[in-house]
PDB file of N, CA and C in Angstrom:
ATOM      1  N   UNK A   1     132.960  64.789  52.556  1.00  0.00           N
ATOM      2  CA  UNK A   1     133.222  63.665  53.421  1.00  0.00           C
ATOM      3  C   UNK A   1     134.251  62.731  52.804  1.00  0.00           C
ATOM      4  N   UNK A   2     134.251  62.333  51.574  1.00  0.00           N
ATOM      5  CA  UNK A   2     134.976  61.851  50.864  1.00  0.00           C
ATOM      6  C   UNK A   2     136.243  61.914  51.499  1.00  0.00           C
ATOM      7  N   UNK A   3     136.982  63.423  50.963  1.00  0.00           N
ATOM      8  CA  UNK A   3     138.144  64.065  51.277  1.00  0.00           C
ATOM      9  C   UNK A   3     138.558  63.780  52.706  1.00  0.00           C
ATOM     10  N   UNK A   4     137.642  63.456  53.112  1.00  0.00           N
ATOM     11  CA  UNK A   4     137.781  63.916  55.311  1.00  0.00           C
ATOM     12  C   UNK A   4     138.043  65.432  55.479  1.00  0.00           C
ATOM     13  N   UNK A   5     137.391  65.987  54.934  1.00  0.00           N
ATOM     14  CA  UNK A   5     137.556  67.558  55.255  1.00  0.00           C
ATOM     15  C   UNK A   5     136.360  68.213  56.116  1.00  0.00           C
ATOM     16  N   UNK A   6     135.236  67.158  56.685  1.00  0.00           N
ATOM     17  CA  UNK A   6     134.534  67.318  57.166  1.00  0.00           C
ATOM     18  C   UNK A   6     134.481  66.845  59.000  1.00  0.00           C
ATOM     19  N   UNK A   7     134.122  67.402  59.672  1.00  0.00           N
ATOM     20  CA  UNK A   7     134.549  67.349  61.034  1.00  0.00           C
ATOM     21  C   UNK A   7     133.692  66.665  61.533  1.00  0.00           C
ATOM     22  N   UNK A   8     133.557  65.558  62.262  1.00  0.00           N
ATOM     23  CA  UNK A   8     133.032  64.268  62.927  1.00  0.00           C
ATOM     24  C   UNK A   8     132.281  65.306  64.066  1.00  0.00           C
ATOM     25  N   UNK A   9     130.720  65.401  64.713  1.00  0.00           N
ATOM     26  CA  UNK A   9     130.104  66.159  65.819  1.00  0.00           C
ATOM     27  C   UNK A   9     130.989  65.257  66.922  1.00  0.00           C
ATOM     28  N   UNK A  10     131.463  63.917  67.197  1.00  0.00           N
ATOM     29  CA  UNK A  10     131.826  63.401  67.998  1.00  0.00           C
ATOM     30  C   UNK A  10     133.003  62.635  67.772  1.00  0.00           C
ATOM     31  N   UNK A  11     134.242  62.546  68.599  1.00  0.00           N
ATOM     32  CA  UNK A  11     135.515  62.004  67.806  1.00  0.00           C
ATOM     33  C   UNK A  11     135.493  61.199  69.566  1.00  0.00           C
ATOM     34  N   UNK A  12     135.474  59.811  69.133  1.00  0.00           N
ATOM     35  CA  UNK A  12     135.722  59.207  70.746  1.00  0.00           C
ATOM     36  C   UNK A  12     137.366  59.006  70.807  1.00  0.00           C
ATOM     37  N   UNK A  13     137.135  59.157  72.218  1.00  0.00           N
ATOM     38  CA  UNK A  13     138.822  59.131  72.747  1.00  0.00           C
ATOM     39  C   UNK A  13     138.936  57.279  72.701  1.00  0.00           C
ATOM     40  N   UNK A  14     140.037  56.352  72.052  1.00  0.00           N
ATOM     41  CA  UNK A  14     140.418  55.035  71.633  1.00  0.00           C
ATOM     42  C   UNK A  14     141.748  54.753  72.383  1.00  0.00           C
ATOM     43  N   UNK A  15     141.743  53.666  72.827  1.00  0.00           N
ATOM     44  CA  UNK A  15     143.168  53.481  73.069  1.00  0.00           C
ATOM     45  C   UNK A  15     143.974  52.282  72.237  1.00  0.00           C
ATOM     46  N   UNK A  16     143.345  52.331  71.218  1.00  0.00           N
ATOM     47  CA  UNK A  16     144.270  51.023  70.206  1.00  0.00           C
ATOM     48  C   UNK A  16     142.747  50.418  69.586  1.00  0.00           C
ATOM     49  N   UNK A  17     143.113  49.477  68.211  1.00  0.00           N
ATOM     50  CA  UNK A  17     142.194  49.127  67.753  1.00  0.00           C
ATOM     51  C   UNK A  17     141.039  48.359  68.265  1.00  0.00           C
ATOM     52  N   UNK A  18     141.763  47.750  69.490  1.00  0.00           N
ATOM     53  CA  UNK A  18     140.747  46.512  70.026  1.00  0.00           C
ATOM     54  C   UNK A  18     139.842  47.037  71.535  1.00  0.00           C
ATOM     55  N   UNK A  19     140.215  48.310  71.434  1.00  0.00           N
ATOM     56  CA  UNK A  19     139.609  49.419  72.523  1.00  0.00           C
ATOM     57  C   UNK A  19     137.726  49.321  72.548  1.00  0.00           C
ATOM     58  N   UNK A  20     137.257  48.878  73.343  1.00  0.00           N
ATOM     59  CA  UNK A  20     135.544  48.385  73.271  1.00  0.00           C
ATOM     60  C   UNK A  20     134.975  49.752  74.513  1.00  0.00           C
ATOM     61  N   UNK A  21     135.979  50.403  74.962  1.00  0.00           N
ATOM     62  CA  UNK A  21     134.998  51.051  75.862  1.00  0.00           C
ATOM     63  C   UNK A  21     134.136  51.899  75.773  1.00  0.00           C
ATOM     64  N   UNK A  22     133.668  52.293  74.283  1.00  0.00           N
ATOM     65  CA  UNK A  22     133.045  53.451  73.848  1.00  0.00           C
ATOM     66  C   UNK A  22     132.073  52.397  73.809  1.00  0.00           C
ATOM     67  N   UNK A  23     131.203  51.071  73.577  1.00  0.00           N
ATOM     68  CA  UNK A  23     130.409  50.029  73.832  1.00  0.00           C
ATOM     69  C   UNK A  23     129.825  49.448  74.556  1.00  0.00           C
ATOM     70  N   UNK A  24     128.460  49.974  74.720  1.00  0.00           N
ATOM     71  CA  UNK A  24     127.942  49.888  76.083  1.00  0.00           C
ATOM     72  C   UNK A  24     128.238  48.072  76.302  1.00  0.00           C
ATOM     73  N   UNK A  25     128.241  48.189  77.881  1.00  0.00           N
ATOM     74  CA  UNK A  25     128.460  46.806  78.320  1.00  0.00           C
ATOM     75  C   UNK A  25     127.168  45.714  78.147  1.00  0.00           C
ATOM     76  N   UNK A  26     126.378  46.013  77.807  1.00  0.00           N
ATOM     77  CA  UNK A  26     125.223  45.207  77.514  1.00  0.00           C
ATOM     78  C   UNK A  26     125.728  44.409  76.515  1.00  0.00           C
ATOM     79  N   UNK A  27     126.511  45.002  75.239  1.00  0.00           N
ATOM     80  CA  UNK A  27     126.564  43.963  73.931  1.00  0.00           C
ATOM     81  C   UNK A  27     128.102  43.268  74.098  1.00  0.00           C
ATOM     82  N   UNK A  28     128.836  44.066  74.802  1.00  0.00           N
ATOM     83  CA  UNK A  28     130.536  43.508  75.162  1.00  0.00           C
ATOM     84  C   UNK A  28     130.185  42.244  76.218  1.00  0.00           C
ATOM     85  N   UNK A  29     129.202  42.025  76.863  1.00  0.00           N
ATOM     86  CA  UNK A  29     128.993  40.977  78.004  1.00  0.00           C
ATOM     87  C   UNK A  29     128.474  39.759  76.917  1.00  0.00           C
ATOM     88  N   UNK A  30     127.598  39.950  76.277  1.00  0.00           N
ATOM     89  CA  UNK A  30     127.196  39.165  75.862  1.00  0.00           C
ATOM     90  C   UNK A  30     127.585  37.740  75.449  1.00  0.00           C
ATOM     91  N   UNK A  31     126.865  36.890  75.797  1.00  0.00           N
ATOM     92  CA  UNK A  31     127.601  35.694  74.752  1.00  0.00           C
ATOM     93  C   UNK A  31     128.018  34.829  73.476  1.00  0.00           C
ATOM     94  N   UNK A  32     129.046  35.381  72.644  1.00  0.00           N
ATOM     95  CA  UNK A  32     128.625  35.186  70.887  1.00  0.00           C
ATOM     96  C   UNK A  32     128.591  34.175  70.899  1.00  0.00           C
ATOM     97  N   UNK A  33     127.606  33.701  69.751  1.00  0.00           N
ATOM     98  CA  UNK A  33     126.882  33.098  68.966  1.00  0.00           C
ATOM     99  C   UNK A  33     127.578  32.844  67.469  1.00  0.00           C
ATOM    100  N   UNK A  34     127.639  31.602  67.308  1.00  0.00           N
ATOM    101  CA  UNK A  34     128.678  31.406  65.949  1.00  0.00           C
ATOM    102  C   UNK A  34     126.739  30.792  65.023  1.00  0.00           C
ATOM    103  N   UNK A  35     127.151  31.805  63.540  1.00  0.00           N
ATOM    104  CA  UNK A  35     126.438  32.346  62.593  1.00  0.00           C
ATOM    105  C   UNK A  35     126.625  30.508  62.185  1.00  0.00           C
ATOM    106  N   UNK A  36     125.154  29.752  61.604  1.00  0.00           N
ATOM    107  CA  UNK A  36     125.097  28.741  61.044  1.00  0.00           C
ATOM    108  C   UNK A  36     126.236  28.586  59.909  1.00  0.00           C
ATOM    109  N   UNK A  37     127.121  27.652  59.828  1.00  0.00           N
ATOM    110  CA  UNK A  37     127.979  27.525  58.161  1.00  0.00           C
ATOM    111  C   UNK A  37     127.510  27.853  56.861  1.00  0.00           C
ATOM    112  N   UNK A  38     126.232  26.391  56.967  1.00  0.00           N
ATOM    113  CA  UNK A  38     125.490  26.267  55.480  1.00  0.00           C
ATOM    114  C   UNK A  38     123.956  26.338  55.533  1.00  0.00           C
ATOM    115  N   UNK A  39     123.530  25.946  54.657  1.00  0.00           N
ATOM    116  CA  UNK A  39     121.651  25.878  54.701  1.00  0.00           C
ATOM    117  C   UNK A  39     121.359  25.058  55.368  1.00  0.00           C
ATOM    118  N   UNK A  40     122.016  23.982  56.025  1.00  0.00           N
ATOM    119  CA  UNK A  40     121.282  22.868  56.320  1.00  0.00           C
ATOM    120  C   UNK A  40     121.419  22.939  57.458  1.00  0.00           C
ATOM    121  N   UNK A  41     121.855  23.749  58.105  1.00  0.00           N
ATOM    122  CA  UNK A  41     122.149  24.294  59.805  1.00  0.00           C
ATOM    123  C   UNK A  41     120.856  25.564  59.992  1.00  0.00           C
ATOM    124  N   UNK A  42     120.387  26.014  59.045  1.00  0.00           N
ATOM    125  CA  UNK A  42     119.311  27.580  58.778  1.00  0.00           C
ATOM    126  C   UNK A  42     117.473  26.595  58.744  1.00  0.00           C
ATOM    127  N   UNK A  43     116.801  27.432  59.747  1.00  0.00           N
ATOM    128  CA  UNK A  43     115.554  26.724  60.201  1.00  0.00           C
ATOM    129  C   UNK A  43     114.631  27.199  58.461  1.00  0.00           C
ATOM    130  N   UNK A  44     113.700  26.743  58.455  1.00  0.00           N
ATOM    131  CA  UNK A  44     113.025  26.884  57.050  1.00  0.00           C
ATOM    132  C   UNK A  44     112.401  28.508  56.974  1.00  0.00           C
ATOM    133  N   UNK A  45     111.837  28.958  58.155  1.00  0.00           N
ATOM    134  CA  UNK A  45     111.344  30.655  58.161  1.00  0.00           C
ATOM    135  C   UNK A  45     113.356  31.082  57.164  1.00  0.00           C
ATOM    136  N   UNK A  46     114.160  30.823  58.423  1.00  0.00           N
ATOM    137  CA  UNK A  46     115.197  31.565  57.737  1.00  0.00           C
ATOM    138  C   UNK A  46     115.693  31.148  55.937  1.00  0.00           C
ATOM    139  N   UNK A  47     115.229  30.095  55.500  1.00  0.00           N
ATOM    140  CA  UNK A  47     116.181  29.921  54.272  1.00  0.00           C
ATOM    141  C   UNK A  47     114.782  30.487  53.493  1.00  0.00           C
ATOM    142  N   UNK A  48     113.662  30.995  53.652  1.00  0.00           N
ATOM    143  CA  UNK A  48     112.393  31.392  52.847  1.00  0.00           C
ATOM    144  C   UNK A  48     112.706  32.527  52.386  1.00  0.00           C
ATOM    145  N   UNK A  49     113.148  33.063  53.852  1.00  0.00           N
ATOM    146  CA  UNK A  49     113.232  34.578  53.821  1.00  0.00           C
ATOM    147  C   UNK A  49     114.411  35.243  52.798  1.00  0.00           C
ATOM    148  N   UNK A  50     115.483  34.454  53.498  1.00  0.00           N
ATOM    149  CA  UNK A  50     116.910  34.682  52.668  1.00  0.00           C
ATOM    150  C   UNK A  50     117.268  35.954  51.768  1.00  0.00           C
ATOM    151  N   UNK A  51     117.075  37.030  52.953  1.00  0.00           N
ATOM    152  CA  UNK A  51     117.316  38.512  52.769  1.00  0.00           C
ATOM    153  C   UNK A  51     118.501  38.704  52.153  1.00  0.00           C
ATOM    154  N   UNK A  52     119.511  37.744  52.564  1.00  0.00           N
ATOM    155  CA  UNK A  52     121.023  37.721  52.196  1.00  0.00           C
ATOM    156  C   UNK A  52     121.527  37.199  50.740  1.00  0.00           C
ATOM    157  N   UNK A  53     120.912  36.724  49.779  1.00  0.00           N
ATOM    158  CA  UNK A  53     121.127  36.108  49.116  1.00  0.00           C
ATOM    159  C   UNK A  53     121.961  36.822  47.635  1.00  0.00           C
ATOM    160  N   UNK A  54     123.099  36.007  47.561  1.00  0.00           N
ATOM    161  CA  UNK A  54     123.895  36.736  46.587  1.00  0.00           C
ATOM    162  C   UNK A  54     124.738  37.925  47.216  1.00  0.00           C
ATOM    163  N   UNK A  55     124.451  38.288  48.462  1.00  0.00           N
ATOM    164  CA  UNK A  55     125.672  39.492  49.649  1.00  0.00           C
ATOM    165  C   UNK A  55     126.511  38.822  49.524  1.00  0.00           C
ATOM    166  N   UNK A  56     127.858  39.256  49.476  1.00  0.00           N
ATOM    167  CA  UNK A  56     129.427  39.274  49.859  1.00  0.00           C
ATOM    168  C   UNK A  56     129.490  41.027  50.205  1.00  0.00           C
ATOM    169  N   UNK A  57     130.786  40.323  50.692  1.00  0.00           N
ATOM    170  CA  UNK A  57     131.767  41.550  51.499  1.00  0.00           C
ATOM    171  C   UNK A  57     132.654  41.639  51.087  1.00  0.00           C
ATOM    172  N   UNK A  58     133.435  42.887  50.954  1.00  0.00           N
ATOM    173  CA  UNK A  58     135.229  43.129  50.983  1.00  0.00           C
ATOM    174  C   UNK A  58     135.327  44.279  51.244  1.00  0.00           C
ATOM    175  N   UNK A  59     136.484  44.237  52.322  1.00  0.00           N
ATOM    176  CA  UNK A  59     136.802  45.570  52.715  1.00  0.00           C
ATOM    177  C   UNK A  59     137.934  46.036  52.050  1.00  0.00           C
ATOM    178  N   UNK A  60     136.949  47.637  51.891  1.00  0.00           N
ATOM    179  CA  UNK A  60     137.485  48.212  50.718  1.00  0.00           C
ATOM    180  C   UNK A  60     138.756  48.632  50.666  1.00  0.00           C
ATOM    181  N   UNK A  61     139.677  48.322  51.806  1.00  0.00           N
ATOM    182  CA  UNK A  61     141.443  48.359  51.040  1.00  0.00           C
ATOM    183  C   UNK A  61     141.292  46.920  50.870  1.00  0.00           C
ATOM    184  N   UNK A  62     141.083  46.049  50.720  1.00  0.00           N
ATOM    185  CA  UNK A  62     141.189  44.733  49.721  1.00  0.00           C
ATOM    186  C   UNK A  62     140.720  44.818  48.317  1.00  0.00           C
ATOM    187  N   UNK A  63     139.854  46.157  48.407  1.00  0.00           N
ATOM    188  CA  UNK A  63     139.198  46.288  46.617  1.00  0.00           C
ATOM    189  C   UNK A  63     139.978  46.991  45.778  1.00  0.00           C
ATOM    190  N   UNK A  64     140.498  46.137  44.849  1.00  0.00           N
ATOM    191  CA  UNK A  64     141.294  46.945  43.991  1.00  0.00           C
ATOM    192  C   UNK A  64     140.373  47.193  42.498  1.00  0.00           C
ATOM    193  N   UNK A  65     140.937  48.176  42.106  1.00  0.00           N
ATOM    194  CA  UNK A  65     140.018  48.841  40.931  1.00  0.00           C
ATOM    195  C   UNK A  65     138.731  49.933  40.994  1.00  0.00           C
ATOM    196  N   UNK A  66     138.410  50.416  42.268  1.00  0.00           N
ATOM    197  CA  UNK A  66     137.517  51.037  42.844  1.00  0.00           C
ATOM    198  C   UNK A  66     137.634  52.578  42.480  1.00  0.00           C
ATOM    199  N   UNK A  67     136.848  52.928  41.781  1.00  0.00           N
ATOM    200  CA  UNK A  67     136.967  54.231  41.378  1.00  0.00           C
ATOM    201  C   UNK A  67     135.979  55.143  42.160  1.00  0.00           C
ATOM    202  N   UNK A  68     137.047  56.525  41.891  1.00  0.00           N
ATOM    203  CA  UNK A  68     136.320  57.445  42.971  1.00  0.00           C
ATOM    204  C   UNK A  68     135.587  57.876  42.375  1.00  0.00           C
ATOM    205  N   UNK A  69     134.273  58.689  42.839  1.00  0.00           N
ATOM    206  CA  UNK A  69     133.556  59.696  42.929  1.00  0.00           C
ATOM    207  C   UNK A  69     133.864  60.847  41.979  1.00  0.00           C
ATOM    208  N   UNK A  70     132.948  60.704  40.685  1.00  0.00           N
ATOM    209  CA  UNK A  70     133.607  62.436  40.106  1.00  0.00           C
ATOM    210  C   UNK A  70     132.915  63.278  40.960  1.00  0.00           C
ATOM    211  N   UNK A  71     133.531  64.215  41.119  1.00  0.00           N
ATOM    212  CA  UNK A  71     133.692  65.832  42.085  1.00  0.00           C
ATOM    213  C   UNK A  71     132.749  66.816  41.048  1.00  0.00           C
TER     214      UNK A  71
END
């Protein structure tokens, strides 16, 4: 998989990056919801729980130094 030498069971037909029609219309209708900023916007169940804590993101062509997989 690594390589991409492995064949996808399903390859959807896209017409450009911002293409949503493979998405059922239930979640494309919807109305977003902007994610609280800080803690003090987060109800007390949520800052207890705080599943997230210490997560970041970067997408990985922004990661430099990322070593592959020995084979």
């Amino acid at each position: 998989m690594y390589n991409k030498q492995v064949e996808p069971p399903f390859k959807p037909v896209v017409k450009g990056p911002d293409d949503t029609s493979n998405i059922d219309k239930m979640f494309t209708n919807e109305t977003p919801k902007e994610t609280p900023g800080n803690e003090a916007n987060m109800s007390p169940t949520a800052l207890e729980a705080n599943h997230f804590k210490g997560f970041t993101y970067a997408a990985s062509a922004n990661v430099k130094g990322i070593k592959k997989p020995d084979k």
